[in-house]
PDBML (XML) file of the C-alpha atoms, coordinates in Angstrom:
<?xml version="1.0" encoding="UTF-8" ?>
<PDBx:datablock datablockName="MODEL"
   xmlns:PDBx="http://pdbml.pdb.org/schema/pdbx-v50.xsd"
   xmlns:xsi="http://www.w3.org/2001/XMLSchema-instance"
   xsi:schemaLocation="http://pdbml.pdb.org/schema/pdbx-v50.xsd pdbx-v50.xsd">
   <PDBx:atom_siteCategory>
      <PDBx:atom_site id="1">
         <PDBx:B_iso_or_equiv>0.00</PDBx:B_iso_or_equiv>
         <PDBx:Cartn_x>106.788</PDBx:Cartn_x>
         <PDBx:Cartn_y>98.125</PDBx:Cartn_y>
         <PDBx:Cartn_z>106.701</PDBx:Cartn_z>
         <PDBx:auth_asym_id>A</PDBx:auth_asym_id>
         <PDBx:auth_atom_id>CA</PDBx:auth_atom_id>
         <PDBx:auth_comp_id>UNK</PDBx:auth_comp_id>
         <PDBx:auth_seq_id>1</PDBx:auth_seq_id>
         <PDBx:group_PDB>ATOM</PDBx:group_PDB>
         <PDBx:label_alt_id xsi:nil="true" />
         <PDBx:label_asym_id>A</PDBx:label_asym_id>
         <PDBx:label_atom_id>CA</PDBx:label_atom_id>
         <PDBx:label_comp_id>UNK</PDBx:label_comp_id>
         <PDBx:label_entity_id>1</PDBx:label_entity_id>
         <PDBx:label_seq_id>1</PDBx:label_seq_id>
         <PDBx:occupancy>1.00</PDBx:occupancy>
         <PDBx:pdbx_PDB_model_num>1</PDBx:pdbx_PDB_model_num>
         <PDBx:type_symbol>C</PDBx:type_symbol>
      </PDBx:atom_site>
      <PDBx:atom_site id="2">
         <PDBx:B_iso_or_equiv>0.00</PDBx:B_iso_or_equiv>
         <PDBx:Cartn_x>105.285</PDBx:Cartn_x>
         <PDBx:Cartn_y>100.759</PDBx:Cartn_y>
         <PDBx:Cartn_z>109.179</PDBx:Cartn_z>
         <PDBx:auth_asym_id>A</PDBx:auth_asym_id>
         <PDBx:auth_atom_id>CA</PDBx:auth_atom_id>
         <PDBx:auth_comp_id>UNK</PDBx:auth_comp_id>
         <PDBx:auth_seq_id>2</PDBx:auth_seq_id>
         <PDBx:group_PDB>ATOM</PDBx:group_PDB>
         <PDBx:label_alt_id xsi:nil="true" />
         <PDBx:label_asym_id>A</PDBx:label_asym_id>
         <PDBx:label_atom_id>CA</PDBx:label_atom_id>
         <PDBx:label_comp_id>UNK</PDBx:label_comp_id>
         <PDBx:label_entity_id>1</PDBx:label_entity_id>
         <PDBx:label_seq_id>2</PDBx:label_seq_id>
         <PDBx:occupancy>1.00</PDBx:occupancy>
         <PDBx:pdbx_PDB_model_num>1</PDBx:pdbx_PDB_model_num>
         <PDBx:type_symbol>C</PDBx:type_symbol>
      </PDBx:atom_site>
      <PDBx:atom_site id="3">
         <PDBx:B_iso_or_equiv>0.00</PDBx:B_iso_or_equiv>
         <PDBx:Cartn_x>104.010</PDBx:Cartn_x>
         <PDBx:Cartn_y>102.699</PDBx:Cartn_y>
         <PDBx:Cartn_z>106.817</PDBx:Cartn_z>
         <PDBx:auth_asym_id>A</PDBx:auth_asym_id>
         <PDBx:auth_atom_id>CA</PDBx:auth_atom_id>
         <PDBx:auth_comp_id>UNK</PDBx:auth_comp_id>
         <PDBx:auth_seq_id>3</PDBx:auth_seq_id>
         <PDBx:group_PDB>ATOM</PDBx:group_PDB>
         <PDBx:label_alt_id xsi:nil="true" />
         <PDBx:label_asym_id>A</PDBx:label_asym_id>
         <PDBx:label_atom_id>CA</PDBx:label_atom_id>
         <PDBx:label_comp_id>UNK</PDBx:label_comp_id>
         <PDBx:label_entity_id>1</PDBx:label_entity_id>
         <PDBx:label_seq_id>3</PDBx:label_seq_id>
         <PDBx:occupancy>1.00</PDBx:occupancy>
         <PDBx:pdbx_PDB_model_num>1</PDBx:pdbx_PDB_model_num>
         <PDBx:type_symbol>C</PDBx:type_symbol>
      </PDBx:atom_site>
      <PDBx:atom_site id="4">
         <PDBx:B_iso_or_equiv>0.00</PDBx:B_iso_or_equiv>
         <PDBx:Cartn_x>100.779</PDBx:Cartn_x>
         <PDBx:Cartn_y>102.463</PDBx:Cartn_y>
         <PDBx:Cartn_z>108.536</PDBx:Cartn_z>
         <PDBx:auth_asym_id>A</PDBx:auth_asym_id>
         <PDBx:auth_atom_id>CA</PDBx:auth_atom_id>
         <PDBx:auth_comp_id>UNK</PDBx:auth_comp_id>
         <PDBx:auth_seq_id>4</PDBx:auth_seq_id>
         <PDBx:group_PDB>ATOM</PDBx:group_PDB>
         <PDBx:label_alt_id xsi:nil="true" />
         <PDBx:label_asym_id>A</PDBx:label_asym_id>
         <PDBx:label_atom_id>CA</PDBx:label_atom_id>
         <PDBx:label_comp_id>UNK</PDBx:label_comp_id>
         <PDBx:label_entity_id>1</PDBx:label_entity_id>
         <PDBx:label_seq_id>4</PDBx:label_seq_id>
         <PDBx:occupancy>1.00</PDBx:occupancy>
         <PDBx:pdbx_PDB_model_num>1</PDBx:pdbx_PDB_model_num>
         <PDBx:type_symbol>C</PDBx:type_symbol>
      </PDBx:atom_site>
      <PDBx:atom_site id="5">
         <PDBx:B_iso_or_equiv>0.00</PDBx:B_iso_or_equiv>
         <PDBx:Cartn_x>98.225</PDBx:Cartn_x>
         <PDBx:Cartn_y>101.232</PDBx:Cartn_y>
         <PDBx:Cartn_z>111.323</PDBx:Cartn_z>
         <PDBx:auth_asym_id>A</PDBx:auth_asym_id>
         <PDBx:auth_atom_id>CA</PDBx:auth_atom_id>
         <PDBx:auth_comp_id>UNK</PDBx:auth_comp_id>
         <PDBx:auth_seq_id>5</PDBx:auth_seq_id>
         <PDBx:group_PDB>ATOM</PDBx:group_PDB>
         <PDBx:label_alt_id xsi:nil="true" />
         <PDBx:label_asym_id>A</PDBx:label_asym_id>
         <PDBx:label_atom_id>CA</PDBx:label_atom_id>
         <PDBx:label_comp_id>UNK</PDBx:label_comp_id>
         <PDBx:label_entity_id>1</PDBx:label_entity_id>
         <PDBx:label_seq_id>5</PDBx:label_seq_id>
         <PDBx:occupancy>1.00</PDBx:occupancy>
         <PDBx:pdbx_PDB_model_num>1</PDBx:pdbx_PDB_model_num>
         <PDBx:type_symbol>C</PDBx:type_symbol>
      </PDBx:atom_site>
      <PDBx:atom_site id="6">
         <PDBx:B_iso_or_equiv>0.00</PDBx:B_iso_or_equiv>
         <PDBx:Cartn_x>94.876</PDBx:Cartn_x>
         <PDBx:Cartn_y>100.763</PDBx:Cartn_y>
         <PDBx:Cartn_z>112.454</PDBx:Cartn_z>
         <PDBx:auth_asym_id>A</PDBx:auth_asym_id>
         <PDBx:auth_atom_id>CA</PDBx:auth_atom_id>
         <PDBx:auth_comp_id>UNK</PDBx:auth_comp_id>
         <PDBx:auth_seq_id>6</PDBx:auth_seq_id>
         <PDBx:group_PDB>ATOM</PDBx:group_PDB>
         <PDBx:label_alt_id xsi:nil="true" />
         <PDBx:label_asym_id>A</PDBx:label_asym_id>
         <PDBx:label_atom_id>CA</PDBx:label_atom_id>
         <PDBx:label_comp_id>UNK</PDBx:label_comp_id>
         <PDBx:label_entity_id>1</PDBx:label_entity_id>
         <PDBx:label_seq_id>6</PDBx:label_seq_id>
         <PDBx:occupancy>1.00</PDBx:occupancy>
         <PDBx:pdbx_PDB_model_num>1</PDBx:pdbx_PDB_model_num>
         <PDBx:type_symbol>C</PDBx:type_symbol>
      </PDBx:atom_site>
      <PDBx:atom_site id="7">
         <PDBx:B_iso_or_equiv>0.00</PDBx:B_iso_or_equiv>
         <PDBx:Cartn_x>93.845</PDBx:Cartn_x>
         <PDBx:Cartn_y>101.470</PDBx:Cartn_y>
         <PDBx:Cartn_z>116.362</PDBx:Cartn_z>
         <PDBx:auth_asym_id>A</PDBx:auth_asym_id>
         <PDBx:auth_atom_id>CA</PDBx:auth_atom_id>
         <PDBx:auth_comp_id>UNK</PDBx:auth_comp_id>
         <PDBx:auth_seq_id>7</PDBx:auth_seq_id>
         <PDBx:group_PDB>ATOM</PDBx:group_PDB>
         <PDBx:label_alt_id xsi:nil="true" />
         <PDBx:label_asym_id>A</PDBx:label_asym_id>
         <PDBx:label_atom_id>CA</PDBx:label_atom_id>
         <PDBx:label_comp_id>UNK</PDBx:label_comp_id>
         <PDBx:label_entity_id>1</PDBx:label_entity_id>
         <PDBx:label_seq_id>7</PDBx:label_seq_id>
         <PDBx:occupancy>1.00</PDBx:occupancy>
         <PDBx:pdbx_PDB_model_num>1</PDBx:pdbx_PDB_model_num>
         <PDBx:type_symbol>C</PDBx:type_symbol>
      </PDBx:atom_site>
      <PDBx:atom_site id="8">
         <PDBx:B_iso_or_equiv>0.00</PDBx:B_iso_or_equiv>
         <PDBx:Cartn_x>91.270</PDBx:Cartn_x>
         <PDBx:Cartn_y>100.686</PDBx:Cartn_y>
         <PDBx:Cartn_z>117.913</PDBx:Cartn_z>
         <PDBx:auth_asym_id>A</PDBx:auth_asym_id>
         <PDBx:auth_atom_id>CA</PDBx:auth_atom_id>
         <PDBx:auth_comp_id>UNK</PDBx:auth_comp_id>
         <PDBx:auth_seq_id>8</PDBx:auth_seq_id>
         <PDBx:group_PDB>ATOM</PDBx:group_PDB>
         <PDBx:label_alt_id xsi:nil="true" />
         <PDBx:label_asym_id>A</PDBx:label_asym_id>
         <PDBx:label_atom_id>CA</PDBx:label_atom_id>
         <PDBx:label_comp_id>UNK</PDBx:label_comp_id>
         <PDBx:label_entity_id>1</PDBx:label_entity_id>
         <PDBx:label_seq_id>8</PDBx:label_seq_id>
         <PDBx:occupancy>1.00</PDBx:occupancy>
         <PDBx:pdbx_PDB_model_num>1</PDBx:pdbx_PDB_model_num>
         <PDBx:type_symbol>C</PDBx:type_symbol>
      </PDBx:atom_site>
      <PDBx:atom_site id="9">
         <PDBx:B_iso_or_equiv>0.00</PDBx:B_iso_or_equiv>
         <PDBx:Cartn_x>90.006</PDBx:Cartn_x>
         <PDBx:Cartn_y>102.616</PDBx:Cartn_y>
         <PDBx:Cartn_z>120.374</PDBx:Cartn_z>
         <PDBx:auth_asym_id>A</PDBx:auth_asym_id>
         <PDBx:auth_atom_id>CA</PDBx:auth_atom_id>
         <PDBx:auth_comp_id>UNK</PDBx:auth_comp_id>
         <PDBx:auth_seq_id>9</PDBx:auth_seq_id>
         <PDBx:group_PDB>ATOM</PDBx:group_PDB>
         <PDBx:label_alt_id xsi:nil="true" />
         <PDBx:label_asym_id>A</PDBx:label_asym_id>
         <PDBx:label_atom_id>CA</PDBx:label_atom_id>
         <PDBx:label_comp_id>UNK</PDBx:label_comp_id>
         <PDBx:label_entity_id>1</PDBx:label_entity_id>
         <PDBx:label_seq_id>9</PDBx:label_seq_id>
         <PDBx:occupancy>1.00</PDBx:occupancy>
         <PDBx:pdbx_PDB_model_num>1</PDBx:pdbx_PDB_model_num>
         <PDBx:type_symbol>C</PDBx:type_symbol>
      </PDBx:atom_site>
      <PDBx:atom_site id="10">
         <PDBx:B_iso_or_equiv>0.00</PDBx:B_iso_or_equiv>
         <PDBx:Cartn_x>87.376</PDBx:Cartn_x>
         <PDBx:Cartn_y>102.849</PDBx:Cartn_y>
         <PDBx:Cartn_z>123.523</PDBx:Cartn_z>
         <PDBx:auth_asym_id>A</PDBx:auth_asym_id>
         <PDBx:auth_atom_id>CA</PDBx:auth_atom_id>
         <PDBx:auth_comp_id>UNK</PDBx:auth_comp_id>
         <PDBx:auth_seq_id>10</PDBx:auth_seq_id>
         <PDBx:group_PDB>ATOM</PDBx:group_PDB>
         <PDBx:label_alt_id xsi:nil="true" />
         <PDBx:label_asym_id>A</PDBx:label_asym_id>
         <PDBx:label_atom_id>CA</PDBx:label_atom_id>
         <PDBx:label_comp_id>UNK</PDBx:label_comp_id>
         <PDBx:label_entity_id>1</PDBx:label_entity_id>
         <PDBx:label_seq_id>10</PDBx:label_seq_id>
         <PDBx:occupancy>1.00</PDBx:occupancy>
         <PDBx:pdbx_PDB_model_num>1</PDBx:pdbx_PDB_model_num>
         <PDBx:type_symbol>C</PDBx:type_symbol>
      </PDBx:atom_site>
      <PDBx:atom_site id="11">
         <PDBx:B_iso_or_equiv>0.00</PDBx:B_iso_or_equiv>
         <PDBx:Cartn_x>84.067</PDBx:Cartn_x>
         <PDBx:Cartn_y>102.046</PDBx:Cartn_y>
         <PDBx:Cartn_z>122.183</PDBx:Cartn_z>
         <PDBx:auth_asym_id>A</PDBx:auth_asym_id>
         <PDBx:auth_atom_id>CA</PDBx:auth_atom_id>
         <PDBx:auth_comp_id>UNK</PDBx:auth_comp_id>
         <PDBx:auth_seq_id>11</PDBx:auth_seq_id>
         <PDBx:group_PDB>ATOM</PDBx:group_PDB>
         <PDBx:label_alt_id xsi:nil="true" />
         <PDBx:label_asym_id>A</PDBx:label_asym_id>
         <PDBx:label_atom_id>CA</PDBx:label_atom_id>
         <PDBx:label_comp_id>UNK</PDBx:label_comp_id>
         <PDBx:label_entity_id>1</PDBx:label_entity_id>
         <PDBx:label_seq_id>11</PDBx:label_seq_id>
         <PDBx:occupancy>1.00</PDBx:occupancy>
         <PDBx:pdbx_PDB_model_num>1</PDBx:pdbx_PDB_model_num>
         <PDBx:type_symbol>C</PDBx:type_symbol>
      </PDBx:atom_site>
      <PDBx:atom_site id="12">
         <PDBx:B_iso_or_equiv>0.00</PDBx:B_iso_or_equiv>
         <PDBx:Cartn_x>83.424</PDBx:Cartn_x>
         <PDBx:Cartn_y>102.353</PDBx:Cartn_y>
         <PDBx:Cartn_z>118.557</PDBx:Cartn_z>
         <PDBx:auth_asym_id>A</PDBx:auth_asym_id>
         <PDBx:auth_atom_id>CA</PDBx:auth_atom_id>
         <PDBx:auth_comp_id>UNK</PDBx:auth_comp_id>
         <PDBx:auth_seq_id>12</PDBx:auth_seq_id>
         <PDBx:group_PDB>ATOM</PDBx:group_PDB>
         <PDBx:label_alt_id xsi:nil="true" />
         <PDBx:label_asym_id>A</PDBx:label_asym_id>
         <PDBx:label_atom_id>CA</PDBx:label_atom_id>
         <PDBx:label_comp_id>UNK</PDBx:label_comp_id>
         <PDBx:label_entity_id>1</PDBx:label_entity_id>
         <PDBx:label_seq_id>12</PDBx:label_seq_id>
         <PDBx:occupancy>1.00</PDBx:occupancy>
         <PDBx:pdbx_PDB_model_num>1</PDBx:pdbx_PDB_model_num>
         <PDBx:type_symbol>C</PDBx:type_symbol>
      </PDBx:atom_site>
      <PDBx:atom_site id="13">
         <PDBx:B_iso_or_equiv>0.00</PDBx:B_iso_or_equiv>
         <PDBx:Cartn_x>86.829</PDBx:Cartn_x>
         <PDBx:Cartn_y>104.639</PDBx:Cartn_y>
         <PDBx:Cartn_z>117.803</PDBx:Cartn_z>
         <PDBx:auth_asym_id>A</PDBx:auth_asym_id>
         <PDBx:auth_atom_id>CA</PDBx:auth_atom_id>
         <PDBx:auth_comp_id>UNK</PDBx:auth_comp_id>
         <PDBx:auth_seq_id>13</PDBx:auth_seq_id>
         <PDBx:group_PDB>ATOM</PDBx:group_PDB>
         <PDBx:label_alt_id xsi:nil="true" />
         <PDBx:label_asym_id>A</PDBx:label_asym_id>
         <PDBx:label_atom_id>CA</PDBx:label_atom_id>
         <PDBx:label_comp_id>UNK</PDBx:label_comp_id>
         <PDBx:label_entity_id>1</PDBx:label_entity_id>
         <PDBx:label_seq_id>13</PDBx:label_seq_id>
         <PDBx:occupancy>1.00</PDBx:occupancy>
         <PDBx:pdbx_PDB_model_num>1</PDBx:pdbx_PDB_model_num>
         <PDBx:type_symbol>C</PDBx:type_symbol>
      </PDBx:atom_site>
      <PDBx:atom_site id="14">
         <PDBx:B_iso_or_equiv>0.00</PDBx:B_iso_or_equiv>
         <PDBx:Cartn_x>88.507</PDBx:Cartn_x>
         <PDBx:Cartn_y>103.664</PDBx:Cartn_y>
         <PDBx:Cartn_z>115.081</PDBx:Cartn_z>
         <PDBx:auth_asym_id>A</PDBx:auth_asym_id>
         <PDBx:auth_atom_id>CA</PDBx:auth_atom_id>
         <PDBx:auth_comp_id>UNK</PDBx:auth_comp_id>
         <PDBx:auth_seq_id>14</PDBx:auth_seq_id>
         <PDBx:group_PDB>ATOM</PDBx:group_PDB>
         <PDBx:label_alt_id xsi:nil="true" />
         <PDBx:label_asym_id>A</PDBx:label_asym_id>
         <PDBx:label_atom_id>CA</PDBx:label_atom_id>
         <PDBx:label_comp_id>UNK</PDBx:label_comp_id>
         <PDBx:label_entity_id>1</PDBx:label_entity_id>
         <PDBx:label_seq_id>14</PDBx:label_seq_id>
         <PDBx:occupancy>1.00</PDBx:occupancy>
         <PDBx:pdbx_PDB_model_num>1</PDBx:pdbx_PDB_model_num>
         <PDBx:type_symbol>C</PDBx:type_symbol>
      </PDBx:atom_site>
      <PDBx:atom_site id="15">
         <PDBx:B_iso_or_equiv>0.00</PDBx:B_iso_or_equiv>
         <PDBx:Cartn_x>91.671</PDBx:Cartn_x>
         <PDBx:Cartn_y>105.053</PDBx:Cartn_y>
         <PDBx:Cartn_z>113.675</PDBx:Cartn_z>
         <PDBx:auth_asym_id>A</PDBx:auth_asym_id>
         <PDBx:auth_atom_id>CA</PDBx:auth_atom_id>
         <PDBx:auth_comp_id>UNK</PDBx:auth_comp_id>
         <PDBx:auth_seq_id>15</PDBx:auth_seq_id>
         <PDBx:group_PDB>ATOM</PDBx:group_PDB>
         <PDBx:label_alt_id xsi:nil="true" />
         <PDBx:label_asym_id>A</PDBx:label_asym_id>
         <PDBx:label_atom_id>CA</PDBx:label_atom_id>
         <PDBx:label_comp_id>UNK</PDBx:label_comp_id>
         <PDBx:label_entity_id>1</PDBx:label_entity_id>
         <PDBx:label_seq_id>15</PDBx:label_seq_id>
         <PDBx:occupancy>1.00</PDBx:occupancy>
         <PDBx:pdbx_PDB_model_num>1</PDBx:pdbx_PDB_model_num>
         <PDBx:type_symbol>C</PDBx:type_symbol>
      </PDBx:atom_site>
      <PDBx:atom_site id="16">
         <PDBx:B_iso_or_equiv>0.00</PDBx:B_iso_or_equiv>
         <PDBx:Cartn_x>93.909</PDBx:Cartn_x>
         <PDBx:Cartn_y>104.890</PDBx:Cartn_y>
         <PDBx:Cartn_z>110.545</PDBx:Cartn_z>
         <PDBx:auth_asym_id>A</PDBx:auth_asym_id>
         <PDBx:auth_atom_id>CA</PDBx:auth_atom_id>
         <PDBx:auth_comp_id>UNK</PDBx:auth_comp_id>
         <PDBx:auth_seq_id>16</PDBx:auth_seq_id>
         <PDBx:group_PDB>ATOM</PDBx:group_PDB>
         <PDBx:label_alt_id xsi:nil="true" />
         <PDBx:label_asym_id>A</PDBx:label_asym_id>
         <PDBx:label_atom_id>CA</PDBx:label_atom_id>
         <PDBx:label_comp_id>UNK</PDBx:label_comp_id>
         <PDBx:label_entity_id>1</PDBx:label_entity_id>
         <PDBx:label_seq_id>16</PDBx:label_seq_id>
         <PDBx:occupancy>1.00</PDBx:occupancy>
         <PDBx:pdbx_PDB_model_num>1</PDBx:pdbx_PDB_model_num>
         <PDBx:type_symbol>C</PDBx:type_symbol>
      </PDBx:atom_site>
      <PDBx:atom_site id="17">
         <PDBx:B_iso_or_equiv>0.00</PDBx:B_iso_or_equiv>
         <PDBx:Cartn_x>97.072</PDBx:Cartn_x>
         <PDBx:Cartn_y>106.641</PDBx:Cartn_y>
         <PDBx:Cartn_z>110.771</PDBx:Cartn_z>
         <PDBx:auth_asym_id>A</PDBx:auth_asym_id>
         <PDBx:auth_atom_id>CA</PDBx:auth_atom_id>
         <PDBx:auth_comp_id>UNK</PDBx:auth_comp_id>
         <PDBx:auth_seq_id>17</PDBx:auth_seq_id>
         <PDBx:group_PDB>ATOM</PDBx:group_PDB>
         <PDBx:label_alt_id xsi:nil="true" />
         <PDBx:label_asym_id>A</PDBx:label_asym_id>
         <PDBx:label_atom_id>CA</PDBx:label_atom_id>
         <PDBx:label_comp_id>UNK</PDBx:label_comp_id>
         <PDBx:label_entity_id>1</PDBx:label_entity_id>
         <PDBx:label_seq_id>17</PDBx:label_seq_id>
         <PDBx:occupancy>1.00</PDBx:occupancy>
         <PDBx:pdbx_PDB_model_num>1</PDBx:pdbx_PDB_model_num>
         <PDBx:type_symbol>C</PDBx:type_symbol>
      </PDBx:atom_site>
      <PDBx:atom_site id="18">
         <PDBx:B_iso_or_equiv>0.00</PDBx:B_iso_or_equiv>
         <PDBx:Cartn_x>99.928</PDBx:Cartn_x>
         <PDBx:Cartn_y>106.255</PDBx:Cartn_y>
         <PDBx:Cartn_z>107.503</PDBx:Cartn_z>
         <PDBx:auth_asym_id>A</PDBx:auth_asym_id>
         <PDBx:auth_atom_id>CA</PDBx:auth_atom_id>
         <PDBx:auth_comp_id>UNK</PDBx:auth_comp_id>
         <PDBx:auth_seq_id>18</PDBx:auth_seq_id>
         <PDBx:group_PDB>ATOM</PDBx:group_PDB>
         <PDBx:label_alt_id xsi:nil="true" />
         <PDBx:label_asym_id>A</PDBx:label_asym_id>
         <PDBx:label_atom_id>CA</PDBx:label_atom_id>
         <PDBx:label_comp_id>UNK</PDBx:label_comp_id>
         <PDBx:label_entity_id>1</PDBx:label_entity_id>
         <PDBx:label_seq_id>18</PDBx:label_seq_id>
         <PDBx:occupancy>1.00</PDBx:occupancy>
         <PDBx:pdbx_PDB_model_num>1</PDBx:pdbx_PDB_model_num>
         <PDBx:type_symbol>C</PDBx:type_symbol>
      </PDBx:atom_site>
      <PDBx:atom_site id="19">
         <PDBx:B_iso_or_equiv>0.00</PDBx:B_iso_or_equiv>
         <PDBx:Cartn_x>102.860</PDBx:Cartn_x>
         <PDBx:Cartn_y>107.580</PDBx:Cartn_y>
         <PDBx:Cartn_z>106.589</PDBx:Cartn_z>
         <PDBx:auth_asym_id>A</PDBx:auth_asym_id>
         <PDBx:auth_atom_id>CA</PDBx:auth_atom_id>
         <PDBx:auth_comp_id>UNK</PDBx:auth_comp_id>
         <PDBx:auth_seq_id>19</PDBx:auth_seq_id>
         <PDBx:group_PDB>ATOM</PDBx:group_PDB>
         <PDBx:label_alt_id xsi:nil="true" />
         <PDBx:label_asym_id>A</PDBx:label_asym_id>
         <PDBx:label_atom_id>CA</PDBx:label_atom_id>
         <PDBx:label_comp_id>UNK</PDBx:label_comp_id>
         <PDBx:label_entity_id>1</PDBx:label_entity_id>
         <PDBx:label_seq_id>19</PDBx:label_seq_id>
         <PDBx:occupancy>1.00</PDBx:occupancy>
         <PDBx:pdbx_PDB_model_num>1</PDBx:pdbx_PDB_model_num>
         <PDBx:type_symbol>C</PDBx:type_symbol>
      </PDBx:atom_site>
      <PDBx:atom_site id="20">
         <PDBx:B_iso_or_equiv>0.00</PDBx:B_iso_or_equiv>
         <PDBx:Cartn_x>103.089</PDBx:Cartn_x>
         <PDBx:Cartn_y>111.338</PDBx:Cartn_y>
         <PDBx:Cartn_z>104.582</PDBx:Cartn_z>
         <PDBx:auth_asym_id>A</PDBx:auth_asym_id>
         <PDBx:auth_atom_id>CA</PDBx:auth_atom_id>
         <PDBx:auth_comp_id>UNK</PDBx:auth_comp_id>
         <PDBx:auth_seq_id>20</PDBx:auth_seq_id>
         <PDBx:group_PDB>ATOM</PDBx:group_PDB>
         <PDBx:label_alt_id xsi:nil="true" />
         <PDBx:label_asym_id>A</PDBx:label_asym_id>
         <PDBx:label_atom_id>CA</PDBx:label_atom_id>
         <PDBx:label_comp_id>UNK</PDBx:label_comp_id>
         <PDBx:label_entity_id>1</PDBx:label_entity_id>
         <PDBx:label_seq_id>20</PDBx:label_seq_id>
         <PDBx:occupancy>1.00</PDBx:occupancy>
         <PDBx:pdbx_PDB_model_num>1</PDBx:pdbx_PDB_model_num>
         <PDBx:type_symbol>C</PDBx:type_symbol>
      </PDBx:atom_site>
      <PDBx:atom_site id="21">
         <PDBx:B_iso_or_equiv>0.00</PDBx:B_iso_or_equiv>
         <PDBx:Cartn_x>105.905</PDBx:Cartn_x>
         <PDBx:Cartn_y>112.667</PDBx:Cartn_y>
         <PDBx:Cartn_z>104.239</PDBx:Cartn_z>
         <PDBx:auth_asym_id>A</PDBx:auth_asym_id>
         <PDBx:auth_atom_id>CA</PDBx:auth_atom_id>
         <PDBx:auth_comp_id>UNK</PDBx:auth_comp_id>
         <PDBx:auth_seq_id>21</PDBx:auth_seq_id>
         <PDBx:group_PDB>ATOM</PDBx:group_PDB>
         <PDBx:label_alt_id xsi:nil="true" />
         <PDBx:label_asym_id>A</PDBx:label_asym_id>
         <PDBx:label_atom_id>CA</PDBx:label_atom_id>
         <PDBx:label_comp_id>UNK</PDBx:label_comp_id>
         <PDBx:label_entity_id>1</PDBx:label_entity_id>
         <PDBx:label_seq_id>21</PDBx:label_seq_id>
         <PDBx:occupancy>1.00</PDBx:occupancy>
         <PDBx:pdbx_PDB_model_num>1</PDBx:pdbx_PDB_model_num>
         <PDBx:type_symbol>C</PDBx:type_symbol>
      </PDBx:atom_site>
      <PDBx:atom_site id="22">
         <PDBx:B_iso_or_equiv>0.00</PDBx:B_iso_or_equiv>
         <PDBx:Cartn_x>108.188</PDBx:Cartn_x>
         <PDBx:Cartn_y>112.846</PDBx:Cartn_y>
         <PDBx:Cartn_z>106.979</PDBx:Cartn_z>
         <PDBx:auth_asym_id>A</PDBx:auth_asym_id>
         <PDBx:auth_atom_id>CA</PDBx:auth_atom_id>
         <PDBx:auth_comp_id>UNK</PDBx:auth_comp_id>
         <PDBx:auth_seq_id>22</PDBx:auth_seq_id>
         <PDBx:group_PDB>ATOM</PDBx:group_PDB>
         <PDBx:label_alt_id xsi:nil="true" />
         <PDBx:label_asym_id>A</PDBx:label_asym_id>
         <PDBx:label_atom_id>CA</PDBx:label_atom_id>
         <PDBx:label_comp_id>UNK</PDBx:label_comp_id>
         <PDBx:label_entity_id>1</PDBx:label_entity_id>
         <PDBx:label_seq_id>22</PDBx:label_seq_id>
         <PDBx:occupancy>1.00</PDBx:occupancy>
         <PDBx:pdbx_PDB_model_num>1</PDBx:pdbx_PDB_model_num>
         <PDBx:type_symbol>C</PDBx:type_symbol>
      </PDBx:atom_site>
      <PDBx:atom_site id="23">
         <PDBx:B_iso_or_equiv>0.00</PDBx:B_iso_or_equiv>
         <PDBx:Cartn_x>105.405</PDBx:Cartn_x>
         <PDBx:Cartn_y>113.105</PDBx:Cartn_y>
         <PDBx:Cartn_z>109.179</PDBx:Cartn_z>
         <PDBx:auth_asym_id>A</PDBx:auth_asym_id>
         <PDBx:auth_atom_id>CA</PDBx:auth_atom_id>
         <PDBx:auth_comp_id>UNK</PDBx:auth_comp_id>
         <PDBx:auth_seq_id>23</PDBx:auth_seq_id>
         <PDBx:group_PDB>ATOM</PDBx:group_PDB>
         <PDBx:label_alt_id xsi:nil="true" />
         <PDBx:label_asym_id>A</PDBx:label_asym_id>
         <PDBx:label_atom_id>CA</PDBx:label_atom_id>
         <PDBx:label_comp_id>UNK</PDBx:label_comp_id>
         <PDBx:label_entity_id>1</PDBx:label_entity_id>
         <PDBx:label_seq_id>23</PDBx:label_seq_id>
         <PDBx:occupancy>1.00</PDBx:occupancy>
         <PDBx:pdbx_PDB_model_num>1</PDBx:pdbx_PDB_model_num>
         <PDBx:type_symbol>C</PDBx:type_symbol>
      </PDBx:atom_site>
      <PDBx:atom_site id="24">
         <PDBx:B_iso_or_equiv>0.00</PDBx:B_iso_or_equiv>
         <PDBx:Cartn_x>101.816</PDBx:Cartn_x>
         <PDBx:Cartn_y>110.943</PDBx:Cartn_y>
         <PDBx:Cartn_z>109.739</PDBx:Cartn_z>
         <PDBx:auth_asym_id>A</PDBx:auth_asym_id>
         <PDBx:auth_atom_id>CA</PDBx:auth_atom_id>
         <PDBx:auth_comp_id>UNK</PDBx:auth_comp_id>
         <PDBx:auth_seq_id>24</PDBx:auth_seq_id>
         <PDBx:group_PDB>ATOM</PDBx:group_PDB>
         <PDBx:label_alt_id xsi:nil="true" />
         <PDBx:label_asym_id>A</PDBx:label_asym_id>
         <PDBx:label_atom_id>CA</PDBx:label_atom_id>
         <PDBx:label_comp_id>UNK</PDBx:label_comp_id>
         <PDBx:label_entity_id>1</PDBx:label_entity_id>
         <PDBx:label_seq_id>24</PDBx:label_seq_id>
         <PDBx:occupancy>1.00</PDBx:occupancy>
         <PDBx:pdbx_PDB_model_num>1</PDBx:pdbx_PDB_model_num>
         <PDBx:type_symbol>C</PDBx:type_symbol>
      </PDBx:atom_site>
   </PDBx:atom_siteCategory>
</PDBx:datablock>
């Protein structure tokens, strides 16, 4: 629904990003 995500970044980094609002 892209309401939300997961990345994955350079060595251990992991993010979670969702929607709030209008904004992330």
């Amino acid at each position: 629904d892209g309401a939300a995500a997961i990345v994955r970044g350079t060595g251990d980094d992991i993010a979670l990003v969702k929607r709030h609002g209008a904004q992330f």
